[in-house]
PDB file of N, CA and C in Angstrom:
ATOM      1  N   UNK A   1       8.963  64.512  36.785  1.00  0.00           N
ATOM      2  CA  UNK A   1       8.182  63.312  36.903  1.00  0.00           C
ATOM      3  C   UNK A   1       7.853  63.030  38.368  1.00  0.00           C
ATOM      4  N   UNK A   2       8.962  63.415  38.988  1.00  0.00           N
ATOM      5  CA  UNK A   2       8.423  63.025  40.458  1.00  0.00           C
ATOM      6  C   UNK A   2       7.937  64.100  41.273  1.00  0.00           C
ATOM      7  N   UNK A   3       7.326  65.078  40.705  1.00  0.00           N
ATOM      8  CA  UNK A   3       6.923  66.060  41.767  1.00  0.00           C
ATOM      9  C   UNK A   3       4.960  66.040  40.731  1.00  0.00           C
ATOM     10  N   UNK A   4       4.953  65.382  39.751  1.00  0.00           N
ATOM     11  CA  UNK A   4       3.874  65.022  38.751  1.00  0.00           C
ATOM     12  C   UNK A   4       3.138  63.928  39.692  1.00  0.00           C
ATOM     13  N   UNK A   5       4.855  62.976  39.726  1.00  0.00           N
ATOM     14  CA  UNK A   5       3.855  61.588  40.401  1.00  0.00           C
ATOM     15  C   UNK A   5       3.323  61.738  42.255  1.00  0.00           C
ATOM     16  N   UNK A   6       3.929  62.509  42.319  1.00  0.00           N
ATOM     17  CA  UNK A   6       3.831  63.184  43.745  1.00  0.00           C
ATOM     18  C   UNK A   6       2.361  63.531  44.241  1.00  0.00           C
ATOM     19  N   UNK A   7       2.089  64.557  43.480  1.00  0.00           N
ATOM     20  CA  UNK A   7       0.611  64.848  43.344  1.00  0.00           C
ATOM     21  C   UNK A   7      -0.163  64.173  42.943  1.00  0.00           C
ATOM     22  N   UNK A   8      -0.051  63.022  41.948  1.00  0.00           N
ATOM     23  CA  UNK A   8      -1.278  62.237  41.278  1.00  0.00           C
ATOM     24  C   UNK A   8      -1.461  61.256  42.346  1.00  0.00           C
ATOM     25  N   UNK A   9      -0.420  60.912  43.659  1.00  0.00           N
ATOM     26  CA  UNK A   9      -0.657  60.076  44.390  1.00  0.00           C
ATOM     27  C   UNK A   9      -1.705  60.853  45.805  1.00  0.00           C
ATOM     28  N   UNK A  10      -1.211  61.953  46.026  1.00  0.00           N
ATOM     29  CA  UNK A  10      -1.551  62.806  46.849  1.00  0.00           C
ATOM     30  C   UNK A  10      -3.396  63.063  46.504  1.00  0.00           C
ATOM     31  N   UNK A  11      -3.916  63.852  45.283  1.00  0.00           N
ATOM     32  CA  UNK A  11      -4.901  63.595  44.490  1.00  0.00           C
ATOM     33  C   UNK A  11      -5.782  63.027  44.757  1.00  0.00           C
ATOM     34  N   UNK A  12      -5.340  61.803  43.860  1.00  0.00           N
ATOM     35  CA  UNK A  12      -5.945  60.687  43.348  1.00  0.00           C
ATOM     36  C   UNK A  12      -5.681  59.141  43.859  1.00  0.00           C
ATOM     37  N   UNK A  13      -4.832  59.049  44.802  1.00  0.00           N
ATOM     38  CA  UNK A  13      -4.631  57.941  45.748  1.00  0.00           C
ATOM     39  C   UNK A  13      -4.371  56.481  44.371  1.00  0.00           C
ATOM     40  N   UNK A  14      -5.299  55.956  45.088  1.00  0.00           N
ATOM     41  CA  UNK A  14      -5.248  54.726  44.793  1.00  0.00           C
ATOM     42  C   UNK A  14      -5.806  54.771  42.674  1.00  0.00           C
ATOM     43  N   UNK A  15      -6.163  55.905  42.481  1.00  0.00           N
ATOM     44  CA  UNK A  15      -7.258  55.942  41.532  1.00  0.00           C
ATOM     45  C   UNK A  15      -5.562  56.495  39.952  1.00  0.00           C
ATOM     46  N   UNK A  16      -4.655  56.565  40.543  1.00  0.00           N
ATOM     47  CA  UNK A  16      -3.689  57.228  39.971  1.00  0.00           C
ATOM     48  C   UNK A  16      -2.532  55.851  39.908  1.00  0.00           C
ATOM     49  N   UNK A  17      -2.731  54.887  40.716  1.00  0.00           N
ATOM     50  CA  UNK A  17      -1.526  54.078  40.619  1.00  0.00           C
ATOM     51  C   UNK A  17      -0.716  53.879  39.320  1.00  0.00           C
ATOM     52  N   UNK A  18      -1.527  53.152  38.250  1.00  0.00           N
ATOM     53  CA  UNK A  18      -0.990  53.625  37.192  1.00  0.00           C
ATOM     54  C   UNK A  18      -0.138  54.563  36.441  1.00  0.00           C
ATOM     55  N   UNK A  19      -0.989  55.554  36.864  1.00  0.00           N
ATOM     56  CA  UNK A  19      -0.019  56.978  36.139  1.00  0.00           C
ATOM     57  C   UNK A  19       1.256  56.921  36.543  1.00  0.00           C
ATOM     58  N   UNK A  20       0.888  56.569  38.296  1.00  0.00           N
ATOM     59  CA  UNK A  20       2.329  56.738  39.076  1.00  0.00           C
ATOM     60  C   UNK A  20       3.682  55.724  38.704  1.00  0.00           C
ATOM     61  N   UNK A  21       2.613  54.793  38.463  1.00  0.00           N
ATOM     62  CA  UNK A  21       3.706  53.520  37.647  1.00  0.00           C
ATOM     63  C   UNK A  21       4.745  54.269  36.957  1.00  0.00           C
ATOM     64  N   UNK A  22       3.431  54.545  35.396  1.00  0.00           N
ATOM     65  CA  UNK A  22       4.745  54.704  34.003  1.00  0.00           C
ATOM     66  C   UNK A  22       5.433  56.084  34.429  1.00  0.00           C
ATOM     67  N   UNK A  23       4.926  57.055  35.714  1.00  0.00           N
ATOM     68  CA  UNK A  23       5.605  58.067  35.901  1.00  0.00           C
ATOM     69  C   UNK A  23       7.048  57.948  36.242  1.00  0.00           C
ATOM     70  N   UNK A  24       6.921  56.806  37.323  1.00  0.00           N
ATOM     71  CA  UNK A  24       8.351  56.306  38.195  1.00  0.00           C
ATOM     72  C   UNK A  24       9.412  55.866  36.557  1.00  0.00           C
ATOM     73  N   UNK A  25       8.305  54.626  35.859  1.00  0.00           N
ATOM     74  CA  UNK A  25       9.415  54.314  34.570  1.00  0.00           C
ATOM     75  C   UNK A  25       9.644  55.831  33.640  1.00  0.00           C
ATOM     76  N   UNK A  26       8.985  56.344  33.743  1.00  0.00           N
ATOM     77  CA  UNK A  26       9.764  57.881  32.624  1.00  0.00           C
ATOM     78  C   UNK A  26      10.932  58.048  33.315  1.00  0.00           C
ATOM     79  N   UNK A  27      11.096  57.938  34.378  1.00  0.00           N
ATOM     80  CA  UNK A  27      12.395  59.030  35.150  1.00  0.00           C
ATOM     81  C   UNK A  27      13.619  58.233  34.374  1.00  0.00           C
ATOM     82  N   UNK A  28      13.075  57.435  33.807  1.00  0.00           N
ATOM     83  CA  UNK A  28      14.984  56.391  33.216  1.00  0.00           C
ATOM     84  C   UNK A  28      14.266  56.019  31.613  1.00  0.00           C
ATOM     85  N   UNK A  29      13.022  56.219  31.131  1.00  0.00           N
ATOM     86  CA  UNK A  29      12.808  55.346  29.981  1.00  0.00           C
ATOM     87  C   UNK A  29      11.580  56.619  29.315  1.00  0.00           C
ATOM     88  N   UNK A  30      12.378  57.599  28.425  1.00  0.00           N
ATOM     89  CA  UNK A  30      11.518  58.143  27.919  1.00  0.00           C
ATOM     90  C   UNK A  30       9.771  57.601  26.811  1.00  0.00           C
ATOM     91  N   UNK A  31      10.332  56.300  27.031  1.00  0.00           N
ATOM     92  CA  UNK A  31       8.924  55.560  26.036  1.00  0.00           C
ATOM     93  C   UNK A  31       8.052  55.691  26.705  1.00  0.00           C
ATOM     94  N   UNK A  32       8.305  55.488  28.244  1.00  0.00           N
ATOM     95  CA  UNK A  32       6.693  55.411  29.171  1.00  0.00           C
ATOM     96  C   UNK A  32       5.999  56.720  29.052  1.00  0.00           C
ATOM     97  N   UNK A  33       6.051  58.016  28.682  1.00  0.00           N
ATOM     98  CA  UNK A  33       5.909  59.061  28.452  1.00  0.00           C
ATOM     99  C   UNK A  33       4.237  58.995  28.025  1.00  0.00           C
ATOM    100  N   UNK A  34       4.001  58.943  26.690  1.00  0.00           N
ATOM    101  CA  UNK A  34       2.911  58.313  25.813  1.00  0.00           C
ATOM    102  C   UNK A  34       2.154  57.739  27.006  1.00  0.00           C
ATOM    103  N   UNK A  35       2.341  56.764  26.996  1.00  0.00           N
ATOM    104  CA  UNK A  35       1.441  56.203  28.192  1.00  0.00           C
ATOM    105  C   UNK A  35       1.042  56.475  29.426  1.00  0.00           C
ATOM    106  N   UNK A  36       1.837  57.303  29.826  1.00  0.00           N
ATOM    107  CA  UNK A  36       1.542  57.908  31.004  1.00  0.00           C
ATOM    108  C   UNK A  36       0.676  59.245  30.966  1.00  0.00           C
ATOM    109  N   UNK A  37       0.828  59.908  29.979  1.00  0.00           N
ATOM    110  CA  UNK A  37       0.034  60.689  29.202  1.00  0.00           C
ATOM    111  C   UNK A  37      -1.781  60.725  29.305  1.00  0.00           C
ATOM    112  N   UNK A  38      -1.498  59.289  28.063  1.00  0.00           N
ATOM    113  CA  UNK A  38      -3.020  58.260  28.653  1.00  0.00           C
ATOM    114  C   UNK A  38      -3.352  58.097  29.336  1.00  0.00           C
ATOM    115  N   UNK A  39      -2.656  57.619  30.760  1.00  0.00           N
ATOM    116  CA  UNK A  39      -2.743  57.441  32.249  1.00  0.00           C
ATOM    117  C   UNK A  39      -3.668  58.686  32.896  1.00  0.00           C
ATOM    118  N   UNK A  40      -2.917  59.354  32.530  1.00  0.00           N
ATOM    119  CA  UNK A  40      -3.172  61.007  33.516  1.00  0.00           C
ATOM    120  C   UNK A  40      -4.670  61.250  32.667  1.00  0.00           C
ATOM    121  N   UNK A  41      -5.003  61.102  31.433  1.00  0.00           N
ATOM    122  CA  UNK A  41      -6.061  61.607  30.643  1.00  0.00           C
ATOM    123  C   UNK A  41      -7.273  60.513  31.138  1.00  0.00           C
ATOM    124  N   UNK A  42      -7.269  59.533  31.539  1.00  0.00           N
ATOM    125  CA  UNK A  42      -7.786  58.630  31.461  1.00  0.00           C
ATOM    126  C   UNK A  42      -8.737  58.790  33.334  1.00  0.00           C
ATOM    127  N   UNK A  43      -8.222  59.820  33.797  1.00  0.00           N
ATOM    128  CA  UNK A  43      -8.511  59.958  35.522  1.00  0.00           C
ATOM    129  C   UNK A  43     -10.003  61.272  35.388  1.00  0.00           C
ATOM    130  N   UNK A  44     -10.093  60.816  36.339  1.00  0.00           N
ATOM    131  CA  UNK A  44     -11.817  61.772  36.713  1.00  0.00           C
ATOM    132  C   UNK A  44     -11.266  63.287  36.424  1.00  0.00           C
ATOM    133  N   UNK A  45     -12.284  64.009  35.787  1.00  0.00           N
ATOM    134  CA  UNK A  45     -11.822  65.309  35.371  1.00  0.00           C
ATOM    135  C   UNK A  45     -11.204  66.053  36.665  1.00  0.00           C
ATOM    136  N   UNK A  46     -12.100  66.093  37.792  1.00  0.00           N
ATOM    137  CA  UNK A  46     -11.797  66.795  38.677  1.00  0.00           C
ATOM    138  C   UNK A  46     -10.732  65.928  39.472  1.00  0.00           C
ATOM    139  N   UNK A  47     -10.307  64.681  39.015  1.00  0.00           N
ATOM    140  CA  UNK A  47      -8.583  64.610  39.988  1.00  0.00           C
ATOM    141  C   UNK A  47      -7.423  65.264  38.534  1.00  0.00           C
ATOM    142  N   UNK A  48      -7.984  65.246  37.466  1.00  0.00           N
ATOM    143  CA  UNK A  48      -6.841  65.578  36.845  1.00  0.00           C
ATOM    144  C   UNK A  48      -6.495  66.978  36.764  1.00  0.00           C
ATOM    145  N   UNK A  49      -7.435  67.881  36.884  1.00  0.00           N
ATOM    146  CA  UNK A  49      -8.187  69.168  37.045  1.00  0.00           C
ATOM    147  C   UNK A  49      -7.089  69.808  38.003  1.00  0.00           C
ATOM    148  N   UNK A  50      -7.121  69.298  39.265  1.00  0.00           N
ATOM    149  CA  UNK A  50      -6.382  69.377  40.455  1.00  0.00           C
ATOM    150  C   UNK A  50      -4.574  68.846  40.618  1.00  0.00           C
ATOM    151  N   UNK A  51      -4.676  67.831  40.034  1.00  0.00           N
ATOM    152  CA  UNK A  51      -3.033  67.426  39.629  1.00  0.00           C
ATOM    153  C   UNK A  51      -2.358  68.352  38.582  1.00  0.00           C
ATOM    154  N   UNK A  52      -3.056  68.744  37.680  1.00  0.00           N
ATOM    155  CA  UNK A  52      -2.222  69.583  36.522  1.00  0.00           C
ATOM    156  C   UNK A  52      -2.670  71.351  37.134  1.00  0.00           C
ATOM    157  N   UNK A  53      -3.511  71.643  37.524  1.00  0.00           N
ATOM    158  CA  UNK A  53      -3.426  72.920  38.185  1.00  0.00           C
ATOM    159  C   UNK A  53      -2.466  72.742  39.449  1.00  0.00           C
ATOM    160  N   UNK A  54      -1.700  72.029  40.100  1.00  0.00           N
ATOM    161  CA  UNK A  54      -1.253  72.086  41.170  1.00  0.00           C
ATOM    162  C   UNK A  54       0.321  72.366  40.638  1.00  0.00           C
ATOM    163  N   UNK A  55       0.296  71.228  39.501  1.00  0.00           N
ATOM    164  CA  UNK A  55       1.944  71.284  39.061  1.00  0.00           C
ATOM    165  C   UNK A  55       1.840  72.413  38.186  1.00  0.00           C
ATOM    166  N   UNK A  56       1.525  72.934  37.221  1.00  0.00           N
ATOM    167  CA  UNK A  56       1.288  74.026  36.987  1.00  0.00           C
ATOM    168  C   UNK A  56       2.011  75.470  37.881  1.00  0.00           C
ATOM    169  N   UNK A  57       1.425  75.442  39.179  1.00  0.00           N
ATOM    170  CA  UNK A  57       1.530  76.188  40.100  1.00  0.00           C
ATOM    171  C   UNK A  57       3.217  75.819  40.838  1.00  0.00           C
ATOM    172  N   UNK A  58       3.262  75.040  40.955  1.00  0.00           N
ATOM    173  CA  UNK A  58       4.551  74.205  41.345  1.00  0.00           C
ATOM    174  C   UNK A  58       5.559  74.631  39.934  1.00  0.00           C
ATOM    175  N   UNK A  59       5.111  74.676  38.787  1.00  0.00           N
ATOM    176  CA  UNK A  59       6.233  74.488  38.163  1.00  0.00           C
ATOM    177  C   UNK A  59       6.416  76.192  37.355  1.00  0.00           C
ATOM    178  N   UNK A  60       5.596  77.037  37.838  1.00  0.00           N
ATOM    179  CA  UNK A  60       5.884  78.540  37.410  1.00  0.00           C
ATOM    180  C   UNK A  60       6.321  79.306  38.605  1.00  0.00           C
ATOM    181  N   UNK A  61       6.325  78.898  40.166  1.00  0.00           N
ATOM    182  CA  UNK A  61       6.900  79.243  41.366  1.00  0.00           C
ATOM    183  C   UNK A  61       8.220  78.821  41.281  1.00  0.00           C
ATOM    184  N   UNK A  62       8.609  78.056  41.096  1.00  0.00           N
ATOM    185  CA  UNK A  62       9.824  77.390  41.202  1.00  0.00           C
ATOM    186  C   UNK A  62      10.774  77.426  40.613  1.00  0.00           C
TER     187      UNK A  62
END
């Protein structure tokens, strides 16, 4: 969650706050999940494009 919310802030700045919200609440409350989901789906193709190809990359290196 925090290397997700990491990038959507990095990204998408101000345009991601949200996501980053219910991202921070997933780390203790699996319900925000769903919604954060929405969050991330809900962002300009090309910031989400770039956040999920990045973690992607981040998360098959690692």
């Amino acid at each position: 969650m925090r290397s997700l919310r990491a990038l959507s802030r990095v990204y998408a700045g101000p345009r991601a706050l949200t996501l980053c919200q219910l991202l921070a609440q997933a780390e203790t409350d699996p319900d925000a999940l769903p919604p954060a989901s929405r969050a991330l789906n809900r962002l300009e193709p090309l910031d989400r494009r770039r956040i999920l190809s990045s973690f992607a990359n981040l998360a098959t290196t690692a």
